[in-house]
C-alpha atoms as a PDB file:
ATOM      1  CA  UNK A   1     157.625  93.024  40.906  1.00  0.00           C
ATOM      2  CA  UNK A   2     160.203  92.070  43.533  1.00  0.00           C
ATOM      3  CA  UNK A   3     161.725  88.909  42.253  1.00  0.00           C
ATOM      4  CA  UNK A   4     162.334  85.584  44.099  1.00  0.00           C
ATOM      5  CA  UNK A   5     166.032  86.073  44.583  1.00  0.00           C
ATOM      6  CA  UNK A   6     165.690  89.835  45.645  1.00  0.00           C
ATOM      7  CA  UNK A   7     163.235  88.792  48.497  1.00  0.00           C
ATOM      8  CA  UNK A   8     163.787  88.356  52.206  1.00  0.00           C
ATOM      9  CA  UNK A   9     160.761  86.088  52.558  1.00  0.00           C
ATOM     10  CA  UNK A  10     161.635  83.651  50.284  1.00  0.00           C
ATOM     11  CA  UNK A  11     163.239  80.800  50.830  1.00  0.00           C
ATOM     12  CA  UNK A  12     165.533  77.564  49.511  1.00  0.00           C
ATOM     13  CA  UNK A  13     163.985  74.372  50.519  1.00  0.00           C
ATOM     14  CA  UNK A  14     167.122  73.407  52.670  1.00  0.00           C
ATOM     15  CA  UNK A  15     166.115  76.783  54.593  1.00  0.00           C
ATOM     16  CA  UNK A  16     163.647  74.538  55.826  1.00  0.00           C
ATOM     17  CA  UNK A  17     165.763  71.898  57.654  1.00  0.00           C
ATOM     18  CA  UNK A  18     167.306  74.642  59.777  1.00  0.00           C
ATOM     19  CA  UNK A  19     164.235  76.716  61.297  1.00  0.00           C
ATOM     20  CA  UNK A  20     164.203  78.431  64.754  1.00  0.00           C
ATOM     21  CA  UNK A  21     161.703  75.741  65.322  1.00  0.00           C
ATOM     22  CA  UNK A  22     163.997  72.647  64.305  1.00  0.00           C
ATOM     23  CA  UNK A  23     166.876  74.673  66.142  1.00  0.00           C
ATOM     24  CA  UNK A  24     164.980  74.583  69.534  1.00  0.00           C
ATOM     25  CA  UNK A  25     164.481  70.716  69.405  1.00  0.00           C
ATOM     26  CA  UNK A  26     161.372  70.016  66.936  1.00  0.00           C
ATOM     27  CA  UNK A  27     161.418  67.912  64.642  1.00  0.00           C
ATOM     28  CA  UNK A  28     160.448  68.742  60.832  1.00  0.00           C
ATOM     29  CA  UNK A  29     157.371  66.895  60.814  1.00  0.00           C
ATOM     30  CA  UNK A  30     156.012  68.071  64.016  1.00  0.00           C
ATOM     31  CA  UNK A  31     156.848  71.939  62.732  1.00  0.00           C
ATOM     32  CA  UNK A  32     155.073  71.035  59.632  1.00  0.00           C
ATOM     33  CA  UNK A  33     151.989  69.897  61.370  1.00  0.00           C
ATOM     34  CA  UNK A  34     152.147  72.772  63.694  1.00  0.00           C
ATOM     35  CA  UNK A  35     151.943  74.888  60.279  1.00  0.00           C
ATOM     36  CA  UNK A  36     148.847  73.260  59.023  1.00  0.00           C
ATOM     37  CA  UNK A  37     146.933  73.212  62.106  1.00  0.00           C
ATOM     38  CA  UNK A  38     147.845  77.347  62.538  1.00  0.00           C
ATOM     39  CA  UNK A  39     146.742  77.560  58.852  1.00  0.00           C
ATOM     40  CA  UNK A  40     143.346  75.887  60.043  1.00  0.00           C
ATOM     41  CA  UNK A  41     142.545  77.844  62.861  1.00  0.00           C
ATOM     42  CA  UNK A  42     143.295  80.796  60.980  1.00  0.00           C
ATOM     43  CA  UNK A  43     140.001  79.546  58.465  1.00  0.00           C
ATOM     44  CA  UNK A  44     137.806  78.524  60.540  1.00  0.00           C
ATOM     45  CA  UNK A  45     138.114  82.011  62.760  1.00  0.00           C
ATOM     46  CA  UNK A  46     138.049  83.472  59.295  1.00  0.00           C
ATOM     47  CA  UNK A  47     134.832  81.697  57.834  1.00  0.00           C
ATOM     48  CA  UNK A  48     133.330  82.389  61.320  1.00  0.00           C
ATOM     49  CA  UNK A  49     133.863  86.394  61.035  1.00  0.00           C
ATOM     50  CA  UNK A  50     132.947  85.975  57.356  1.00  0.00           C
ATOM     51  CA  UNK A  51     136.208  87.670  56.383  1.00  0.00           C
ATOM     52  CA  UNK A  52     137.255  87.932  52.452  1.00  0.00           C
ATOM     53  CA  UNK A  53     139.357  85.067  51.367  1.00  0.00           C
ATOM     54  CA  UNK A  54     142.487  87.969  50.658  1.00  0.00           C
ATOM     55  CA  UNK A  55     142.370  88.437  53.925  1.00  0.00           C
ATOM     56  CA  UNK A  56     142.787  85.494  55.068  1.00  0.00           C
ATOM     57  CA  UNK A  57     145.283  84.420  52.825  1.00  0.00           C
ATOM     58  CA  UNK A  58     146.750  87.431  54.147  1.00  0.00           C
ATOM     59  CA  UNK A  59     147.142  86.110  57.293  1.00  0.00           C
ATOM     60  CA  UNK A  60     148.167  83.235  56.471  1.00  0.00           C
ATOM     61  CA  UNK A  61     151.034  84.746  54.644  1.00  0.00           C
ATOM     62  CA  UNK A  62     151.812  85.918  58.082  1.00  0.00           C
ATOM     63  CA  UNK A  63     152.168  83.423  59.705  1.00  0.00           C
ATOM     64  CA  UNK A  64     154.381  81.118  57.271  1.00  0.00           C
ATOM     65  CA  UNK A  65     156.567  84.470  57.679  1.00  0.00           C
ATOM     66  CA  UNK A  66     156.721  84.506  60.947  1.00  0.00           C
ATOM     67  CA  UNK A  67     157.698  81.007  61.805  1.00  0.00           C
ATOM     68  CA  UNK A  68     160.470  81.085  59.659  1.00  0.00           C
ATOM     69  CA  UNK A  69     162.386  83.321  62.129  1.00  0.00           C
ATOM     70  CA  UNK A  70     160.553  81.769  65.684  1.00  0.00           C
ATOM     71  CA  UNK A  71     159.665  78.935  67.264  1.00  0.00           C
ATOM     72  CA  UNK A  72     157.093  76.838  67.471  1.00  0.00           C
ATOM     73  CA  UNK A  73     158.555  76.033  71.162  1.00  0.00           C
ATOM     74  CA  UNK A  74     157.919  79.724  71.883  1.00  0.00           C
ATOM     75  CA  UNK A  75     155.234  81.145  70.528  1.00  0.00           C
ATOM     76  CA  UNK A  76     152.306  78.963  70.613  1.00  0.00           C
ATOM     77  CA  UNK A  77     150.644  78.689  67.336  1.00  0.00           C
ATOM     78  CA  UNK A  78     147.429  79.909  67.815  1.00  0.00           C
ATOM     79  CA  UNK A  79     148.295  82.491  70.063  1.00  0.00           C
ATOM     80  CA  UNK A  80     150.024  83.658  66.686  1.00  0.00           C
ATOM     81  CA  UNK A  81     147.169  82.841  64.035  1.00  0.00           C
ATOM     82  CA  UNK A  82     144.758  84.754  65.876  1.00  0.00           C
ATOM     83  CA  UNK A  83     147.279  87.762  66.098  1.00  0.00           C
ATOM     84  CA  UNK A  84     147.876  87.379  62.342  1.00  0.00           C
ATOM     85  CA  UNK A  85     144.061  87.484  62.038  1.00  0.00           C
ATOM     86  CA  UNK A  86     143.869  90.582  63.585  1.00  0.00           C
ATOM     87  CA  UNK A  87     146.655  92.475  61.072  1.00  0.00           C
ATOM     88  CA  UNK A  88     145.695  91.072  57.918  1.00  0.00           C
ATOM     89  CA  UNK A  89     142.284  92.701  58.486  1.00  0.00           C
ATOM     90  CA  UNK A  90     143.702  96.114  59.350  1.00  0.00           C
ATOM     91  CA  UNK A  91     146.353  95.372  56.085  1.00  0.00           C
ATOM     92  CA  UNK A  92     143.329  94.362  54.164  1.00  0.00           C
ATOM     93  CA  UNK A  93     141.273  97.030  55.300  1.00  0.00           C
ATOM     94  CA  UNK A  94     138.052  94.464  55.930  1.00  0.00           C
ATOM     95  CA  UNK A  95     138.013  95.315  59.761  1.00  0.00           C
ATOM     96  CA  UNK A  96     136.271  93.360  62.202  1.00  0.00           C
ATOM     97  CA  UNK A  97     135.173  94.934  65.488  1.00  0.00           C
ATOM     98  CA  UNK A  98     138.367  93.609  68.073  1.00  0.00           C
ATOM     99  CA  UNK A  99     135.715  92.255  70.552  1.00  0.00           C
ATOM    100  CA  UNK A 100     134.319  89.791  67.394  1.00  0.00           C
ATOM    101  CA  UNK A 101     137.934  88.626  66.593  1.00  0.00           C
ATOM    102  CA  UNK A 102     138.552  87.812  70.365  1.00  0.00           C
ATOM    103  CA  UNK A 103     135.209  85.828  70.613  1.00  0.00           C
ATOM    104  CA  UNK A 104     135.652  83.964  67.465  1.00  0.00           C
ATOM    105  CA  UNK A 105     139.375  82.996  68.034  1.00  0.00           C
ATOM    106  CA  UNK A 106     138.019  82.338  71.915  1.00  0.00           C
ATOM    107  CA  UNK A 107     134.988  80.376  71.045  1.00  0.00           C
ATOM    108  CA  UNK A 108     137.039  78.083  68.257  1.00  0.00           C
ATOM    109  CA  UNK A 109     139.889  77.651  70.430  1.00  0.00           C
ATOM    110  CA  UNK A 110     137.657  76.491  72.992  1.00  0.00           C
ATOM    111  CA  UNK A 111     135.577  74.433  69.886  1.00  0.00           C
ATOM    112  CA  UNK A 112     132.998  75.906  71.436  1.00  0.00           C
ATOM    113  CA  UNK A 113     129.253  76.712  69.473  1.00  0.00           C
ATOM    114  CA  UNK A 114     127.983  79.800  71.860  1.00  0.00           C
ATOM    115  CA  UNK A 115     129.691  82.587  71.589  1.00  0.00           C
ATOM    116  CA  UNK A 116     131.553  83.680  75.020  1.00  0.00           C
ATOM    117  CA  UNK A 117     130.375  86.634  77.028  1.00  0.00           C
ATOM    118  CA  UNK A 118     132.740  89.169  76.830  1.00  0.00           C
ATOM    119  CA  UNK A 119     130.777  91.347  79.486  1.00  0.00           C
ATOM    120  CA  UNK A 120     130.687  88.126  82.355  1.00  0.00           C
ATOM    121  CA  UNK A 121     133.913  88.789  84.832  1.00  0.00           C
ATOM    122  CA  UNK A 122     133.970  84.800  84.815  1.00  0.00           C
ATOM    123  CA  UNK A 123     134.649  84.848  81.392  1.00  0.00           C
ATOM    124  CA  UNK A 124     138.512  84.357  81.575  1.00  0.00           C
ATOM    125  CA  UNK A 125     139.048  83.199  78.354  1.00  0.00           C
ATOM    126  CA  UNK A 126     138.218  86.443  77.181  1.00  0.00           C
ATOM    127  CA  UNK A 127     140.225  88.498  78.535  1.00  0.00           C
ATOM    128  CA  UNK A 128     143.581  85.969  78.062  1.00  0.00           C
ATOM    129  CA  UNK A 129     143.163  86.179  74.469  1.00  0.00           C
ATOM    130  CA  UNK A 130     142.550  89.683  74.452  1.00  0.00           C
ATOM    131  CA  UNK A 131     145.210  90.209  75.905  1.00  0.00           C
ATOM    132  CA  UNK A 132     147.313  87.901  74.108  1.00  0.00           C
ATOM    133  CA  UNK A 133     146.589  89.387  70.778  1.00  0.00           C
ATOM    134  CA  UNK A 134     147.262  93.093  72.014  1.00  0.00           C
ATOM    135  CA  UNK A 135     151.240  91.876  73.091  1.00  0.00           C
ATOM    136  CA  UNK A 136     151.642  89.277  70.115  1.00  0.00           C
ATOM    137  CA  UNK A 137     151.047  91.829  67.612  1.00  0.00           C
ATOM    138  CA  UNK A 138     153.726  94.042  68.696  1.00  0.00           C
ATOM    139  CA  UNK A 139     155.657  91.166  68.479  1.00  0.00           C
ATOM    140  CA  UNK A 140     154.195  90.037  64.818  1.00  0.00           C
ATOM    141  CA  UNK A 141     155.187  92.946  63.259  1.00  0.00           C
ATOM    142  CA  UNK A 142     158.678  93.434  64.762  1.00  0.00           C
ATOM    143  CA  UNK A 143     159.212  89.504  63.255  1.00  0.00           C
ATOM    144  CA  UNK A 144     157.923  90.681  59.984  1.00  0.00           C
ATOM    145  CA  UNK A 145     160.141  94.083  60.061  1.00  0.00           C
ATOM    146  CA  UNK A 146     156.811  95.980  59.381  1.00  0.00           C
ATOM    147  CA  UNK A 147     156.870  94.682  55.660  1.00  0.00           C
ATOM    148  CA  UNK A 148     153.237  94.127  55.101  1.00  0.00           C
ATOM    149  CA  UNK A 149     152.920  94.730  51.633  1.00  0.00           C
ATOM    150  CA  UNK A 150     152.056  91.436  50.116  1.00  0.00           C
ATOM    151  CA  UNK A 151     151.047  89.640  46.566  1.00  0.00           C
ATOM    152  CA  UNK A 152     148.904  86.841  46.326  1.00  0.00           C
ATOM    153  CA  UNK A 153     148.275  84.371  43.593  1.00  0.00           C
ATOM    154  CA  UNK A 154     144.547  85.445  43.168  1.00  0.00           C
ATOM    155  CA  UNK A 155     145.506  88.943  40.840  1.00  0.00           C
ATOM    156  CA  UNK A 156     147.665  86.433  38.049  1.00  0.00           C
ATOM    157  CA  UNK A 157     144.945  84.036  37.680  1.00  0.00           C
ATOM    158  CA  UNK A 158     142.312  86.291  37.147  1.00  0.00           C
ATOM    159  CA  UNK A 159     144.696  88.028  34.512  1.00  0.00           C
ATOM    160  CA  UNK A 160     145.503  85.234  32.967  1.00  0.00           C
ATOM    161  CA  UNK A 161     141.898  83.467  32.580  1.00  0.00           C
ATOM    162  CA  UNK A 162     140.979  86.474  30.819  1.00  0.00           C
ATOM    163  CA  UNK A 163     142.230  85.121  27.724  1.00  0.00           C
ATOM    164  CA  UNK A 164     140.294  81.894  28.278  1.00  0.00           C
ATOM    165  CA  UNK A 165     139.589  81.560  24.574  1.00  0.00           C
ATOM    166  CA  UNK A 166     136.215  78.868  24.227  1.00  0.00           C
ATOM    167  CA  UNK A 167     133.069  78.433  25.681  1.00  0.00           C
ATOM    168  CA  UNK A 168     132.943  80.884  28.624  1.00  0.00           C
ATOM    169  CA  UNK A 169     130.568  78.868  31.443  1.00  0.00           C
ATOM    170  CA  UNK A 170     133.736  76.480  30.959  1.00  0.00           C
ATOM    171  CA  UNK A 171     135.972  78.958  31.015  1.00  0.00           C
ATOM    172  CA  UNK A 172     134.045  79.812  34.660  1.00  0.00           C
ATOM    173  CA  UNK A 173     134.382  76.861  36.139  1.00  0.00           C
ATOM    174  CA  UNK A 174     137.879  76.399  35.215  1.00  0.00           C
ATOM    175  CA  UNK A 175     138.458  79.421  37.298  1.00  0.00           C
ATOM    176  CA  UNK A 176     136.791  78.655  40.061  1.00  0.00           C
ATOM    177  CA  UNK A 177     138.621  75.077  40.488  1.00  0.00           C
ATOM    178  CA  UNK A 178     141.806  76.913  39.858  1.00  0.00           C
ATOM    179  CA  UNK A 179     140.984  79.965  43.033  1.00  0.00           C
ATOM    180  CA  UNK A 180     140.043  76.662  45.284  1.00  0.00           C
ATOM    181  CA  UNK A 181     143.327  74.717  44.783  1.00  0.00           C
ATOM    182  CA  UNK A 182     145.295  78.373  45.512  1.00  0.00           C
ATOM    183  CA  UNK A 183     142.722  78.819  48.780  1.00  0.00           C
ATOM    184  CA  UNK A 184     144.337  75.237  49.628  1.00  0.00           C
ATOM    185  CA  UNK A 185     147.701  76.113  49.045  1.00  0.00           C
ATOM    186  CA  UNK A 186     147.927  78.313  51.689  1.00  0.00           C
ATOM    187  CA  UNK A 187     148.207  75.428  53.867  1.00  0.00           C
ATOM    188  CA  UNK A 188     151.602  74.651  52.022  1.00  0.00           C
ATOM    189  CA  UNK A 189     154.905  76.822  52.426  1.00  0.00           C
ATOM    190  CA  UNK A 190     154.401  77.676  49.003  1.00  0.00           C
ATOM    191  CA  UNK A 191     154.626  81.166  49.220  1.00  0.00           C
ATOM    192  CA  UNK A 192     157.363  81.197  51.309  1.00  0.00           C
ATOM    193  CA  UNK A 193     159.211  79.340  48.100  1.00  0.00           C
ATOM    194  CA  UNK A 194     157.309  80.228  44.757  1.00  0.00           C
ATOM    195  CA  UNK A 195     156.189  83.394  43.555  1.00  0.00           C
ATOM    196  CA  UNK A 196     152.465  84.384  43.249  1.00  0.00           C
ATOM    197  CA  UNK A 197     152.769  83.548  39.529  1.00  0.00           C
ATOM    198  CA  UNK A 198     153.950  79.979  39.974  1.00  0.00           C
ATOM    199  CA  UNK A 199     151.374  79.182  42.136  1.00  0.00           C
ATOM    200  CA  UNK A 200     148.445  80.947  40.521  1.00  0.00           C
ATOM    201  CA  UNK A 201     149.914  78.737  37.193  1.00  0.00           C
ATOM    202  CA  UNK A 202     150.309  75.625  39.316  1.00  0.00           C
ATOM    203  CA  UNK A 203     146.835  75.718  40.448  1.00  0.00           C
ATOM    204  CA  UNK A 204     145.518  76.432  36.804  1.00  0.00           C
ATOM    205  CA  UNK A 205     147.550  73.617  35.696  1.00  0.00           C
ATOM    206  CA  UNK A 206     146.082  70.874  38.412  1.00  0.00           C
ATOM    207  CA  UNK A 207     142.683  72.258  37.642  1.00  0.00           C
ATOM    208  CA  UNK A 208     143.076  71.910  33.932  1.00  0.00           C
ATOM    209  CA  UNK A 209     144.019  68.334  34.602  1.00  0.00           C
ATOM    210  CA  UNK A 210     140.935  67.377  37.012  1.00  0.00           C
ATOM    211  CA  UNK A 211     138.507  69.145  34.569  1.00  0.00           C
ATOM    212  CA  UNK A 212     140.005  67.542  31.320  1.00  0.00           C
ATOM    213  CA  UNK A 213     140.664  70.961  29.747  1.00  0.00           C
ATOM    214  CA  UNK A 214     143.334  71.523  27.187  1.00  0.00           C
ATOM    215  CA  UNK A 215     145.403  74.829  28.514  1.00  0.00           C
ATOM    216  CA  UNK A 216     147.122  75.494  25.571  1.00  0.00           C
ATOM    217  CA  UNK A 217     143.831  75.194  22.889  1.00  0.00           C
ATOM    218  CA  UNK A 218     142.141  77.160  25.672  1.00  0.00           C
ATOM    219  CA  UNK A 219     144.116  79.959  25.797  1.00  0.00           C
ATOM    220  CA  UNK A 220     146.758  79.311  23.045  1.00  0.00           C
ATOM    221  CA  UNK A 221     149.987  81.627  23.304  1.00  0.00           C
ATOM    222  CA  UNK A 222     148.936  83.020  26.696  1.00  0.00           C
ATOM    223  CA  UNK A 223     149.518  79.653  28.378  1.00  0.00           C
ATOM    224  CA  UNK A 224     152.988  78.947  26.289  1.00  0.00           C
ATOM    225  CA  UNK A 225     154.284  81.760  27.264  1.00  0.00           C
ATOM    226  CA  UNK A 226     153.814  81.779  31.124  1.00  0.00           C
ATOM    227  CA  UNK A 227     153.943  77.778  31.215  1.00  0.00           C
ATOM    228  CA  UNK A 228     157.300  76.996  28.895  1.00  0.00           C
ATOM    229  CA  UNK A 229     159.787  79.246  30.774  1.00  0.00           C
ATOM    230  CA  UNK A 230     158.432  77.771  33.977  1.00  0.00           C
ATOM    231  CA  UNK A 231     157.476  74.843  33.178  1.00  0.00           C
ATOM    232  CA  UNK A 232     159.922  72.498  36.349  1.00  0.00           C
ATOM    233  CA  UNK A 233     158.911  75.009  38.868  1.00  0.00           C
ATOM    234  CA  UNK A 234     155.226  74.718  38.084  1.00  0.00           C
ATOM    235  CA  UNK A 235     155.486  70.733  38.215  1.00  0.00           C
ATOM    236  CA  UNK A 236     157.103  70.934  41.837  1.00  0.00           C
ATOM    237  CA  UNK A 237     154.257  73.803  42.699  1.00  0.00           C
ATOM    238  CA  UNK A 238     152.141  71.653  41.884  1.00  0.00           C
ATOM    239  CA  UNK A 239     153.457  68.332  43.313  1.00  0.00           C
ATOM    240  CA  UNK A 240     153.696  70.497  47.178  1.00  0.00           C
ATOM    241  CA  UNK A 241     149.628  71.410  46.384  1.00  0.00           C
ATOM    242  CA  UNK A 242     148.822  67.857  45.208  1.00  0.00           C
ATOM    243  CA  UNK A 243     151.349  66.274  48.621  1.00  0.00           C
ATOM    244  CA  UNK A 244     149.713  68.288  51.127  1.00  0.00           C
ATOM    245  CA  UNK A 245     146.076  66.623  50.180  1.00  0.00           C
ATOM    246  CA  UNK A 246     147.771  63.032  50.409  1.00  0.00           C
ATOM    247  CA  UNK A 247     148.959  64.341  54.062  1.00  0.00           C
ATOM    248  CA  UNK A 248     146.108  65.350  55.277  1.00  0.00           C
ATOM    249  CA  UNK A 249     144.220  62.011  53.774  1.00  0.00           C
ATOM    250  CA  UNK A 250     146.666  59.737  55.541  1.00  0.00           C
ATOM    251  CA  UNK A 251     146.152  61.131  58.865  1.00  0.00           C
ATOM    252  CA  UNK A 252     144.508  58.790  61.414  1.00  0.00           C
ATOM    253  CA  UNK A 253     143.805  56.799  58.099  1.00  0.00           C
ATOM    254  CA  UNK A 254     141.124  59.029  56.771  1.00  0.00           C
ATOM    255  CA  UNK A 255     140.576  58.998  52.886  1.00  0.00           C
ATOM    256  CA  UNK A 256     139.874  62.056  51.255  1.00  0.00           C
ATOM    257  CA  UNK A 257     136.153  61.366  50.672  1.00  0.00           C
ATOM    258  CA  UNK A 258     136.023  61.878  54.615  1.00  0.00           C
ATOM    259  CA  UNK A 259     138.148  64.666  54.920  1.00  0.00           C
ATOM    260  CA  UNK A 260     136.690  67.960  56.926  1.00  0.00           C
ATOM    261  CA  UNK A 261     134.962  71.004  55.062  1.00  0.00           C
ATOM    262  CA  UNK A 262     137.726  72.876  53.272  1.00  0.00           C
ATOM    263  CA  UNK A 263     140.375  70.078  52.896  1.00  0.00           C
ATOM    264  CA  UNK A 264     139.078  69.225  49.236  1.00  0.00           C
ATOM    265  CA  UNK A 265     139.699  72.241  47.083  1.00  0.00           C
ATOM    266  CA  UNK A 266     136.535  74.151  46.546  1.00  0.00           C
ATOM    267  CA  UNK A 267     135.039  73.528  49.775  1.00  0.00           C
ATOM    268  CA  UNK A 268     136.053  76.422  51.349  1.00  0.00           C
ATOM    269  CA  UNK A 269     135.691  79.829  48.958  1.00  0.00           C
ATOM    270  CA  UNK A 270     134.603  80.954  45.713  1.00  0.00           C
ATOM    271  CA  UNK A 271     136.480  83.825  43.770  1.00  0.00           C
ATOM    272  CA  UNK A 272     134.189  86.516  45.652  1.00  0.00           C
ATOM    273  CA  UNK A 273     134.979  85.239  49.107  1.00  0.00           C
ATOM    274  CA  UNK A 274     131.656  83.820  50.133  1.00  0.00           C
ATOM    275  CA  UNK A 275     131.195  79.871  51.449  1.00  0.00           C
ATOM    276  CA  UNK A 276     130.897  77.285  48.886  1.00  0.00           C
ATOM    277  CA  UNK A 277     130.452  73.693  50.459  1.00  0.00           C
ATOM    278  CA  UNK A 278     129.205  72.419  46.951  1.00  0.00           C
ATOM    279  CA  UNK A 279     133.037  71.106  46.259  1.00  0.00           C
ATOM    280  CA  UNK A 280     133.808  71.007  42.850  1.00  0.00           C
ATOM    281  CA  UNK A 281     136.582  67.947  42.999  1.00  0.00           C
ATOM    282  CA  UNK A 282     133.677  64.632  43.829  1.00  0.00           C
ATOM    283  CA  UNK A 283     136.651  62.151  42.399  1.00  0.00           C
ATOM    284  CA  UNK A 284     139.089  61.173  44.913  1.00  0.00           C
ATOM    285  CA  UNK A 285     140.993  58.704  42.977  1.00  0.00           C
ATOM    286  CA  UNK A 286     141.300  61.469  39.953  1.00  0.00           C
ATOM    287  CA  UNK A 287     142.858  63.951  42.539  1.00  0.00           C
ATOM    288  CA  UNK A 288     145.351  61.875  43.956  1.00  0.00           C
ATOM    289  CA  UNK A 289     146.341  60.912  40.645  1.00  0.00           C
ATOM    290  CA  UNK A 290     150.016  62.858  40.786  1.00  0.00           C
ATOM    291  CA  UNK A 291     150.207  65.574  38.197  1.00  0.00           C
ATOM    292  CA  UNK A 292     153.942  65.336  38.881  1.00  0.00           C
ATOM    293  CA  UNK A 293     154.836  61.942  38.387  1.00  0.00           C
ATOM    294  CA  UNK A 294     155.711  62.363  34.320  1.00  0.00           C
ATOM    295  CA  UNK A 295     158.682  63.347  32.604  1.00  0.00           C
ATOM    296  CA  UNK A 296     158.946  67.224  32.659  1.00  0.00           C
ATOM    297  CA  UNK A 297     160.726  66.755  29.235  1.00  0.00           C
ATOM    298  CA  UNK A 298     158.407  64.769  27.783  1.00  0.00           C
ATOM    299  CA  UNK A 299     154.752  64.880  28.663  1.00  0.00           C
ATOM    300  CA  UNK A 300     152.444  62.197  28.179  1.00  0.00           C
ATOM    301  CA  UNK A 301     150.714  61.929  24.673  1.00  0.00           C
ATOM    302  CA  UNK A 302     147.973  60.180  26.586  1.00  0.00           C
ATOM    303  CA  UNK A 303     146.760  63.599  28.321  1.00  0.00           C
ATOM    304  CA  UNK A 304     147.907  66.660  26.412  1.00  0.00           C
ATOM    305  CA  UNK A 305     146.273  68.703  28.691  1.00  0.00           C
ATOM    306  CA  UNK A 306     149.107  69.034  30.565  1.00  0.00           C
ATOM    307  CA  UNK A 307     151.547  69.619  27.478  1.00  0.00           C
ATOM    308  CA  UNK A 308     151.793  73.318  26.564  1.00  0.00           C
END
């Protein structure tokens, strides 16, 4: 497994002041919106074509990737999520007819219900983003140097809840609050600053906290020793998961309980892909809680769930 240093897509967090974005006049908070709301289109086109959720995490891979060496000021962001939509599910091999991506990226662009006609000659729209998509991805994978082998997060957790060692229904749900938080992630730069690994562990760890579960009785020397070696860089994986809910809460002073399907973790996906509005976090106050704010050296006696 390429490691963190060895890799051209990953990046220090300074890296971040000094984008192609930021260099062409934007300012760090506008790129970082522009970053969610690319992230956002590229689910809702996603849920709409019922795509897996490695495929869209896929693309959303992408897209992180691809910012980090253009603009914002250039290429219009969802000009570029719908592109990425279109790779990832050649990459991923879950292929969509081309006409269906068009339409969907068309019709939620548009925030439109009916689907548009791509046989009416009045239908413009059609035809722009068709033909958008056909020159962007030229341009995509030029940006991305043709390197489309990726890792996601998904493959450690499922590794490492195998050795989930009590009562299995638990051992279930623990899981599934653990995929949710990584399906959220994506709408961090996490992966363009952790590996897969951290994250999938990050995710486990927040999840462990909501649900009360005690990671190292549950899976005893599994969880000591992934978590103890990486034990700061989980904490600030987890903090960037935990900060991007808080952002997304604040805006135009809406508080989590009203936030939009797939902004609370386990809104969005289950571990097989399909819709799950049932939302396993119902506690607003318990997520915000900050799994961060504690002394890495010392955790709390109070909540030894999060101790290894």
């Amino acid at each position: 497994m390429t490691s963190v240093a060895d890799s051209q897509w990953y990046y220090q967090k300074e890296e971040f002041y000094g984008t192609p974005s930021q260099i062409s006049g934007l300012s760090f908070s506008i790129e970082k919106e522009s970053r969610h709301k690319g992230i956002a289109f590229i689910m809702m086109v996603g849920m709409h074509l019922k795509l897996p959720q490695l495929t869209m995490a896929t693309a959303a891979l992408f897209f992180q990737r691809f910012y980090m060496r253009r603009s914002f000021k250039d290429y219009k962001y969802y000009d570029v999520a719908a592109t990425c939509i279109y790779l990832a599910s050649k990459t991923e091999e879950s292929t969509r007819k081309f006409k269906d991506i068009v339409i969907a990226c068309a019709q939620k662009a548009a925030k439109k219900d009916t689907p548009i006609d791509d046989q009416s000659k009045a239908s413009i729209d059609f035809r722009v983003w068709k033909d958008t998509i056909i020159y962007t991805e030229e341009l995509l994978l030029e940006t991305l140097c043709f390197d489309l082998s990726v890792e996601h997060p998904y493959h450690f957790l499922l590794i490492l809840c195998n050795h989930y060692q009590k009562d299995p229904q638990r051992g279930r749900k623990l899981k599934q609050v653990a995929w949710a938080f990584i399906n959220d992630s994506l709408r961090t730069t996490l992966c363009l600053t952790k590996s897969p690994k951290i994250v999938a562990l990050a995710a486990l760890f927040i999840a462990g906290k909501y649900l009360d579960e005690n990671l190292n009785e549950a899976f005893g020397d599994s969880w000591r020793e992934c978590y103890e070696p990486n034990e700061r860089e989980i904490y600030e994986a987890a903090g960037e998961i935990m900060d991007s809910y808080l952002m997304t809460s604040n805006r135009n002073g809406r508080s989590l309980d009203k936030m939009p399907p797939g902004s609370k973790p386990g809104s969005e996906y289950q571990e097989n892909g399909t819709p799950s509005y049932g939302g396993y976090l119902n506690s607003p106050a318990k997520l915000a809680t900050p799994v961060y704010g504690m002394d890495i050296d010392r955790p709390s006696t109070g909540d030894r769930s999060m101790a290894p």
